[in-house]
Protein backbone atom coordinates (compact mmCIF):
# COMPACT_ATOMS: atom_id res chain seq x y z
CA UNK A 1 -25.11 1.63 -3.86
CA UNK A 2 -22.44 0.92 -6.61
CA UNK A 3 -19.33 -0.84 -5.57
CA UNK A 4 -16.00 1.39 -5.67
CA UNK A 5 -12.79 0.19 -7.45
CA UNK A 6 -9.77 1.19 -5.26
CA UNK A 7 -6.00 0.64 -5.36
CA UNK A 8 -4.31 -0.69 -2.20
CA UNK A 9 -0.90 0.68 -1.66
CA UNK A 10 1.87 -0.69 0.22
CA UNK A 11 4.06 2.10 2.14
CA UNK A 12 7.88 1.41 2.28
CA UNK A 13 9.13 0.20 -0.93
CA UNK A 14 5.68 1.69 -2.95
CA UNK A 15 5.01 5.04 -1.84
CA UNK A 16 8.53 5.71 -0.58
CA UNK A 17 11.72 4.50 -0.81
CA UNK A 18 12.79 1.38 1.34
CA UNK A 19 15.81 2.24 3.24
CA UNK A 20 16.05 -1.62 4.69
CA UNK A 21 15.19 -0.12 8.21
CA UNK A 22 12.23 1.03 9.86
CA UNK A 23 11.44 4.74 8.66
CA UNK A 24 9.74 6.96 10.75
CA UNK A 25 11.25 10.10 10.64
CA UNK A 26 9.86 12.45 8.19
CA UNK A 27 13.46 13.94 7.16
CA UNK A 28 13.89 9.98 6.54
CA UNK A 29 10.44 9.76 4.58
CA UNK A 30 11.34 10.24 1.00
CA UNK A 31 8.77 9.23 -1.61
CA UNK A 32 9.65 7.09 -5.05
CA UNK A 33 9.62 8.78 -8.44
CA UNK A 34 6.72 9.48 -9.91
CA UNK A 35 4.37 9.20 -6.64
CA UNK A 36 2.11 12.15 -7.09
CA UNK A 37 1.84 11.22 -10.80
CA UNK A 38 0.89 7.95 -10.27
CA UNK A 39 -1.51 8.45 -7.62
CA UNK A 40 -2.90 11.28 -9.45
CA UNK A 41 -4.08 9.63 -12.56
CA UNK A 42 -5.01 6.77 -10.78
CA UNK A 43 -7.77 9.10 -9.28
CA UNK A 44 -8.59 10.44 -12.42
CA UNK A 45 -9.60 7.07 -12.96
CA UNK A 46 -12.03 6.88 -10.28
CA UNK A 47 -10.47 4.81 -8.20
CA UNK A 48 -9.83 5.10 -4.43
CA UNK A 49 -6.39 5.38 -3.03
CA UNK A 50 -5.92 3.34 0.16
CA UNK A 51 -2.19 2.45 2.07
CA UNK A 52 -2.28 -0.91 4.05
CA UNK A 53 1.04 -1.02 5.57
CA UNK A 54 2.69 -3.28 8.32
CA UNK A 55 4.41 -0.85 10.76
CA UNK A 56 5.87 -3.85 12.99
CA UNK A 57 8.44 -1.61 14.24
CA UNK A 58 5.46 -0.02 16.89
CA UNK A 59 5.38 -3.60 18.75
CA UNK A 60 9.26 -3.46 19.05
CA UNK A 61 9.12 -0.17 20.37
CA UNK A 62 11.37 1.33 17.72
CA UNK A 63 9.26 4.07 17.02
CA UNK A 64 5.91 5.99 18.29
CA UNK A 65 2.43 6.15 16.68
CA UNK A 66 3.24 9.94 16.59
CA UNK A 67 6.36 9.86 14.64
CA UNK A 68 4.18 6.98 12.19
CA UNK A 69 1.65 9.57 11.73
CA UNK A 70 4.39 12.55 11.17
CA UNK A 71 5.24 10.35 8.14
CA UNK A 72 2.03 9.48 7.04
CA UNK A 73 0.93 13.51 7.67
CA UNK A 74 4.10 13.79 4.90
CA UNK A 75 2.97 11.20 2.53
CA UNK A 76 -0.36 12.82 2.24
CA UNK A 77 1.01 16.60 2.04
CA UNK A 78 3.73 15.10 -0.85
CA UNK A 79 0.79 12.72 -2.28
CA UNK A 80 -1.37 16.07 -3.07
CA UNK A 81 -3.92 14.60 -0.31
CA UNK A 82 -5.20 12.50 -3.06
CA UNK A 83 -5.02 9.28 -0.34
CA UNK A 84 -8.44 8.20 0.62
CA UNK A 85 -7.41 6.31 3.86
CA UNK A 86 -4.53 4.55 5.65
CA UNK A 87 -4.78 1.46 7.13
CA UNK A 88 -1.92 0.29 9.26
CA UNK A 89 -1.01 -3.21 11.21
CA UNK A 90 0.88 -1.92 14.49
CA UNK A 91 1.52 -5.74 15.29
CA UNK A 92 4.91 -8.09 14.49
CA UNK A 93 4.82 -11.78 14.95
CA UNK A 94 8.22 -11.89 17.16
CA UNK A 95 5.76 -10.16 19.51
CA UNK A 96 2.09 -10.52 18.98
CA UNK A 97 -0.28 -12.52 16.09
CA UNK A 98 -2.25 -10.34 14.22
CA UNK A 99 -4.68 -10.82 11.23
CA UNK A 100 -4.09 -7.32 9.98
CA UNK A 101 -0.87 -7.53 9.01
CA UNK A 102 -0.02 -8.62 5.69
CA UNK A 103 0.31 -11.46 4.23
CA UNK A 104 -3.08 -11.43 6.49
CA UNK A 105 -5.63 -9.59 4.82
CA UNK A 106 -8.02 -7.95 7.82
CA UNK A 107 -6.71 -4.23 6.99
CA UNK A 108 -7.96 -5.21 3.39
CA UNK A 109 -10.96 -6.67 4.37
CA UNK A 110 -12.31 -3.52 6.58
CA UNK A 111 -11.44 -0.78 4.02
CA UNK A 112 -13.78 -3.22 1.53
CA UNK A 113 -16.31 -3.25 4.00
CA UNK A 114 -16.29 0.33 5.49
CA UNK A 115 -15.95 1.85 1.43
CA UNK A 116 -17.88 0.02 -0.38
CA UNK A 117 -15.24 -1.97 -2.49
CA UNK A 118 -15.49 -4.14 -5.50
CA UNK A 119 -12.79 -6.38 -5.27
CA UNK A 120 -12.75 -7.65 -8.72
CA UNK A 121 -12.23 -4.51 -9.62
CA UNK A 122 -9.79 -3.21 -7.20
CA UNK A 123 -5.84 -3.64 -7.44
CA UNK A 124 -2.72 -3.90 -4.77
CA UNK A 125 0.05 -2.79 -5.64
CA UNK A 126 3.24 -3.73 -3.01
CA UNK A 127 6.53 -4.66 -3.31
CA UNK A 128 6.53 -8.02 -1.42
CA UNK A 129 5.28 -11.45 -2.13
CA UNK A 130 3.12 -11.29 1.49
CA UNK A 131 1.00 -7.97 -0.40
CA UNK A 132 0.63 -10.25 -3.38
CA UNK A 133 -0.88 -13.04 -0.61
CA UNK A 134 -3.10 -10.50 1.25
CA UNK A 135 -4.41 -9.14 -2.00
CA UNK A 136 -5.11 -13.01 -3.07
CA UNK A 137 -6.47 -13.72 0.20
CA UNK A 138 -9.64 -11.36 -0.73
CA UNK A 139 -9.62 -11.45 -4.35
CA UNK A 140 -7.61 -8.44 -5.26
CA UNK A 141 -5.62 -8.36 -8.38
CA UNK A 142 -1.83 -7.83 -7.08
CA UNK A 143 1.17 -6.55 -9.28
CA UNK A 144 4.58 -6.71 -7.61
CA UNK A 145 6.78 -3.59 -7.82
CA UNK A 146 10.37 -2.82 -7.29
CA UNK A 147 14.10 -5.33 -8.13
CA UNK A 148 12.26 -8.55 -8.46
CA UNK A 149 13.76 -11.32 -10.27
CA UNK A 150 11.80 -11.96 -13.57
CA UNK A 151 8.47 -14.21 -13.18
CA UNK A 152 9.03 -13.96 -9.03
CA UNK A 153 5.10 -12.95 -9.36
CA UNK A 154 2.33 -13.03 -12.24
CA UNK A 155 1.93 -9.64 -12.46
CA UNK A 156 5.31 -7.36 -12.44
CA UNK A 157 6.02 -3.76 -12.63
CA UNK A 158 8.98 -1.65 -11.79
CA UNK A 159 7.16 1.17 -9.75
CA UNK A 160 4.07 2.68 -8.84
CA UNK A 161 3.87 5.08 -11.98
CA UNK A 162 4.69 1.95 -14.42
CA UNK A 163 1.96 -0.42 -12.46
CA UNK A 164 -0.85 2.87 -12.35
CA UNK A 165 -0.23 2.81 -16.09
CA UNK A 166 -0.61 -0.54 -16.46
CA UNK A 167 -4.20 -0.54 -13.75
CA UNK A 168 -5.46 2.05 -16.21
CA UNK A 169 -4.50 0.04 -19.34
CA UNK A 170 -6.78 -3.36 -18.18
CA UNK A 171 -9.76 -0.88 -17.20
């Protein structure tokens, strides 16, 4: 069976915008510029679309899987259900360990597994430096998104459309 290529998305700060708090109400679920674009020519590409996001805020108790899924139910509705799969680390280290949550790379590592996923030919795309580790950790080319000082990270990009343009330029 061939190997797919797929681009890993991080949620707040990639697919919508980071408000500095947890979000997970959907009237508080606002996507970046340029999402559906992005994601859209991304899968004329070929490649899959998968989220791998750290949702921390479910250990604290700040929110409920059901309000979570309410904003994930609006990110695929918004994203023209071109998302192939969400992957999502409930856990945060001020209250348990967890290997799925990033800069840990086991959400990574299980979508490559259960899909079938060339990693040399897959991309991350996130807008901290623990993605960019994750995406290392299993040999995923990274690019950093959002107000980054210059050279904070290899590969740089100001949003998803500009870093889907770029993915599609290197293929």
């Amino acid at each position: 069976m061939t190997k797919q290529k797929c681009v890993f998305l991080d949620r707040d700060g990639v697919l919508n915008v980071e408000r500095g708090d947890y979000t997970y109400l959907p009237e508080d679920f606002i996507l970046e510029e340029k999402v559906p674009e992005a994601l859209a020519l991304l899968k004329q590409r070929d490649f899959l679309l998968i989220v791998v996001t750290n949702q921390g805020g479910l250990a604290k108790g700040l929110f409920t899987r059901a309000q979570m899924e309410a904003c994930h139910q609006k990110l695929l509705q918004n994203g023209n259900y071109l998302i192939d799969a969400i992957y999502y680390a409930p856990s945060h280290p001020a209250i348990s360990a967890s290997l799925s949550r990033k800069p840990d790379s086991l959400m990574l590592e299980k979508a490559i597994a259960k899909f079938n996923i060339s990693p040399t030919e897959s991309w991350l795309v996130g807008d901290q430096l623990r993605d960019m580790q994750a995406a290392g950790k299993v040999g995923v080319k990274g690019i950093l998104v959002g107000p980054h000082a210059p050279e904070t990270y290899v590969r740089q990009q100001q949003n998803l459309w500009e870093a889907a343009r770029f993915i599609i330029a290197q293929a």
